[in-house]
C-alpha atoms as a PDB file:
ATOM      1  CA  UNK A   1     110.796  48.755 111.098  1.00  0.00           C
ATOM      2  CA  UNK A   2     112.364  51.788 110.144  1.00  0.00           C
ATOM      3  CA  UNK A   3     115.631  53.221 110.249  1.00  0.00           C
ATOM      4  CA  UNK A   4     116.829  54.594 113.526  1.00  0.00           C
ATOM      5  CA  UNK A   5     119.418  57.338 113.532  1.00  0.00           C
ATOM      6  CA  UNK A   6     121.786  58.618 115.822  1.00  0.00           C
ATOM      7  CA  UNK A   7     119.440  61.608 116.785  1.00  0.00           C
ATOM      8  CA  UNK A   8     116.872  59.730 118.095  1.00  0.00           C
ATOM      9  CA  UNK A   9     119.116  57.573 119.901  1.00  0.00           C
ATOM     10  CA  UNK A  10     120.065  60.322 121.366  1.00  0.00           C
ATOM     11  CA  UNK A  11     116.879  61.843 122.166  1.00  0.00           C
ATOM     12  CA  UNK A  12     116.494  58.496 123.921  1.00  0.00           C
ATOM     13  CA  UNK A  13     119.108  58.944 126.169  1.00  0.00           C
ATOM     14  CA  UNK A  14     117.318  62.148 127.230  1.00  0.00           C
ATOM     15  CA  UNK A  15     114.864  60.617 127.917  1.00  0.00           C
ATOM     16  CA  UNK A  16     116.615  57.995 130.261  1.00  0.00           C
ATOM     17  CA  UNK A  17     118.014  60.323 131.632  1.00  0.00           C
ATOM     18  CA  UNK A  18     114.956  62.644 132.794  1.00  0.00           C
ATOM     19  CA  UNK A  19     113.625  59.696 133.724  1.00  0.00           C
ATOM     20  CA  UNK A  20     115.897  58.690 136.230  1.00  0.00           C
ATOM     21  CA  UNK A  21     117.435  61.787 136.949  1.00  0.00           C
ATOM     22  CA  UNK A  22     116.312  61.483 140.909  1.00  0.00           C
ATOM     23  CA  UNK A  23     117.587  57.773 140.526  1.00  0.00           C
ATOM     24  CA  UNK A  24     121.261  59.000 141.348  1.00  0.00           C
ATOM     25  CA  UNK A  25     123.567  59.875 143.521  1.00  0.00           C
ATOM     26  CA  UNK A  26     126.243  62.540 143.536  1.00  0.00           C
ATOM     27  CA  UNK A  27     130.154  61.100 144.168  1.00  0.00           C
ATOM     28  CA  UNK A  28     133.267  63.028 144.914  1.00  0.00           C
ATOM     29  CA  UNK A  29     136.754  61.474 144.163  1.00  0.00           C
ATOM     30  CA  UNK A  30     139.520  63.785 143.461  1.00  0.00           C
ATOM     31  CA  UNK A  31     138.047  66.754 143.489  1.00  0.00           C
ATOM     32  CA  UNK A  32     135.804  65.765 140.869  1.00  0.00           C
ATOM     33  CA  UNK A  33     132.120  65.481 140.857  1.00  0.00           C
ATOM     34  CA  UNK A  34     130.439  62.490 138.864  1.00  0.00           C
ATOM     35  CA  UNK A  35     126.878  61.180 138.650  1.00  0.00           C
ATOM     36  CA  UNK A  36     126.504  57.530 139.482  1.00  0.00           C
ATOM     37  CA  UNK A  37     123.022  55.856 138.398  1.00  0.00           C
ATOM     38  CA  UNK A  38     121.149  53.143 139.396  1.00  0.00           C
ATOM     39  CA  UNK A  39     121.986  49.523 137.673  1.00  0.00           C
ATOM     40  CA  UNK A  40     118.793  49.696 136.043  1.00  0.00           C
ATOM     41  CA  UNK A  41     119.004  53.209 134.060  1.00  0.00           C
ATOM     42  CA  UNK A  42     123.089  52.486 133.284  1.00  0.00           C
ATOM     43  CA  UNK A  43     122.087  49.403 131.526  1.00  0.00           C
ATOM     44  CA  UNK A  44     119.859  51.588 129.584  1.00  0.00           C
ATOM     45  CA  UNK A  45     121.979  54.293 128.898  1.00  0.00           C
ATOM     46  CA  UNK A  46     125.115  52.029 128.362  1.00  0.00           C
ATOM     47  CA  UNK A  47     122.965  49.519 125.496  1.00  0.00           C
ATOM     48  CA  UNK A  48     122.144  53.546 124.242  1.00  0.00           C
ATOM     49  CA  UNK A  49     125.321  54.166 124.368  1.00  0.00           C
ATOM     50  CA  UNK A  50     126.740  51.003 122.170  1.00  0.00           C
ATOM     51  CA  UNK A  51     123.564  51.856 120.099  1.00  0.00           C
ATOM     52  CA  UNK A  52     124.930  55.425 118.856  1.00  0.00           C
ATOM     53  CA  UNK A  53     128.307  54.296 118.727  1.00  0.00           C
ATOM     54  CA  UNK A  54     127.509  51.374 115.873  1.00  0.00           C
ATOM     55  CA  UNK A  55     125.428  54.286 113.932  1.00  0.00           C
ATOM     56  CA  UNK A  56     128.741  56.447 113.870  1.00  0.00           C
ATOM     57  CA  UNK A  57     130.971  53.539 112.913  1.00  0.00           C
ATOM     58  CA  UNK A  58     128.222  52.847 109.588  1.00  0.00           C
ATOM     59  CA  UNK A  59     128.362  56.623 109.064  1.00  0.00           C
ATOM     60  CA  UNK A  60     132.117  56.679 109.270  1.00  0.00           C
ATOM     61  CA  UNK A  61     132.283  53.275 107.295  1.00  0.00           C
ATOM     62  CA  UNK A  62     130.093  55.064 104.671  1.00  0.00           C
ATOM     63  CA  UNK A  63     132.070  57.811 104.349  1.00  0.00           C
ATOM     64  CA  UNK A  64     135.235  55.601 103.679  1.00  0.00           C
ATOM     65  CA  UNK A  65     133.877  53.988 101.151  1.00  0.00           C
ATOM     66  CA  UNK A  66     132.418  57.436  99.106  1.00  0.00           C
ATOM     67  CA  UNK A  67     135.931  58.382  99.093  1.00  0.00           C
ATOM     68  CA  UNK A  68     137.116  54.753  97.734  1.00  0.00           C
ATOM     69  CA  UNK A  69     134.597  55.094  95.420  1.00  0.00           C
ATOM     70  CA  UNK A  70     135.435  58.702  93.796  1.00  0.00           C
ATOM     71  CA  UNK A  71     139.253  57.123  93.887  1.00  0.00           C
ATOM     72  CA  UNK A  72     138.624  54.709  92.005  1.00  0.00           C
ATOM     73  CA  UNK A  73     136.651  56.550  89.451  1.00  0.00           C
ATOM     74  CA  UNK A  74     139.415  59.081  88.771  1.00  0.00           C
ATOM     75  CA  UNK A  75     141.396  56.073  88.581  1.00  0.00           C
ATOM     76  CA  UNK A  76     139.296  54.698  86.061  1.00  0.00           C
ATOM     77  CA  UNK A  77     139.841  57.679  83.890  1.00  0.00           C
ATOM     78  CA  UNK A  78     143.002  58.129  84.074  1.00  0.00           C
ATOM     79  CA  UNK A  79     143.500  54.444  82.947  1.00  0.00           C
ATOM     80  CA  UNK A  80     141.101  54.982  79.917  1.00  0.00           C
ATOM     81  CA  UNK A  81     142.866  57.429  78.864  1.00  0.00           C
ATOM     82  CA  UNK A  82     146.452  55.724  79.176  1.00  0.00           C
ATOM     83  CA  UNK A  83     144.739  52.867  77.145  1.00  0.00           C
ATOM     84  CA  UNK A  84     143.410  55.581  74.593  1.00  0.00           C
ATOM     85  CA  UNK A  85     147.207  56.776  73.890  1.00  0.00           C
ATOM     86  CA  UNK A  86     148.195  53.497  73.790  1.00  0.00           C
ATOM     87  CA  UNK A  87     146.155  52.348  71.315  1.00  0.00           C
ATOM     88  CA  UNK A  88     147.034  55.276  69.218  1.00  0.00           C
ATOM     89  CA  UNK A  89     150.136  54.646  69.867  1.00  0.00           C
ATOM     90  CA  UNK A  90     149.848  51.037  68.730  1.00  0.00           C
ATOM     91  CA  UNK A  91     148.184  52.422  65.122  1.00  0.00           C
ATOM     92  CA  UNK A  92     150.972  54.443  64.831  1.00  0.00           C
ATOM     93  CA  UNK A  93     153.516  51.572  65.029  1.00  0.00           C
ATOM     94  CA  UNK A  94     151.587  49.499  63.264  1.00  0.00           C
ATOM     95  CA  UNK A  95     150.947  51.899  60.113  1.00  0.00           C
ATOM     96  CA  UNK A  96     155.045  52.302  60.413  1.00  0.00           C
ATOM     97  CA  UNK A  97     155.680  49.194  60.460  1.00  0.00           C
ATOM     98  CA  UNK A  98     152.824  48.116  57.079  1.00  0.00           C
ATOM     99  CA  UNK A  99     155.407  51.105  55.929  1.00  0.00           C
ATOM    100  CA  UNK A 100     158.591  49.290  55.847  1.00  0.00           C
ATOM    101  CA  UNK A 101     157.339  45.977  54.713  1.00  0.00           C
ATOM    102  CA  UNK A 102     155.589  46.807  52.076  1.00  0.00           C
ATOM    103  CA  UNK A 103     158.724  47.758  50.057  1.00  0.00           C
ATOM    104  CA  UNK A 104     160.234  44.707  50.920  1.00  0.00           C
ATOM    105  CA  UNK A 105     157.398  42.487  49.641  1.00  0.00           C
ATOM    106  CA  UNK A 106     157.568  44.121  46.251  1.00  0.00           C
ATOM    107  CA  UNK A 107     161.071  43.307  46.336  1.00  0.00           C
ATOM    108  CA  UNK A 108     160.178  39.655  47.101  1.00  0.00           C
ATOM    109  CA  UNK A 109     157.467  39.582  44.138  1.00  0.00           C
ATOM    110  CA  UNK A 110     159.984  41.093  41.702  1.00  0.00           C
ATOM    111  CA  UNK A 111     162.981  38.532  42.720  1.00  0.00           C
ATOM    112  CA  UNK A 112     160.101  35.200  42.753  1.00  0.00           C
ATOM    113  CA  UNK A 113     157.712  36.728  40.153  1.00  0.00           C
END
């Protein structure tokens, strides 16, 4: 089966609704003019209905997780790069620190040599 997208769920309702357009009746409350259908064609409309609204919670859902996604790859780059600087940073220490000892080894193999 293929994928069904919110347009032509949409175009469905149309549809229903064309089709039972003379299956309704006009009610006034408040002023206020609202269509009421048969139980038949609201069924239809209202599983329609539920139908569009689960495509637009996947498209929303989708969209959520792009922008997680592109988060966490600038997050992933920034922490490469904090691990770059501290590994230079950790040569850097380390080449000091080969520094200092080395003098101190020469000492030893003088004094014990």
């Amino acid at each position: 089966m293929p994928n069904r997208y919110v347009c032509s769920a949409i175009e469905e309702v149309r549809k229903a609704l064309a089709v039972y357009k003379d299956d309704y009746k006009i009610a006034s409350e408040n002023g206020f003019e609202t269509l009421v259908f048969s139980t038949a064609s609201y069924r239809h409309v209202l599983a329609l209905t539920e139908e569009i609204q689960t495509y637009v919670n996947r498209m929303e859902a989708s969209l959520q997780d792009r922008k997680d996604l592109e988060y966490w790859y600038e997050r992933k780059k920034e922490l490469k790069a904090d691990v770059k600087k501290l590994k230079k940073k950790k040569e850097k220490l380390e080449g000091k620190k080969k520094g200092k000892t080395k003098p101190y080894s020469d000492l030893r193999d003088k004094l014990h040599g």
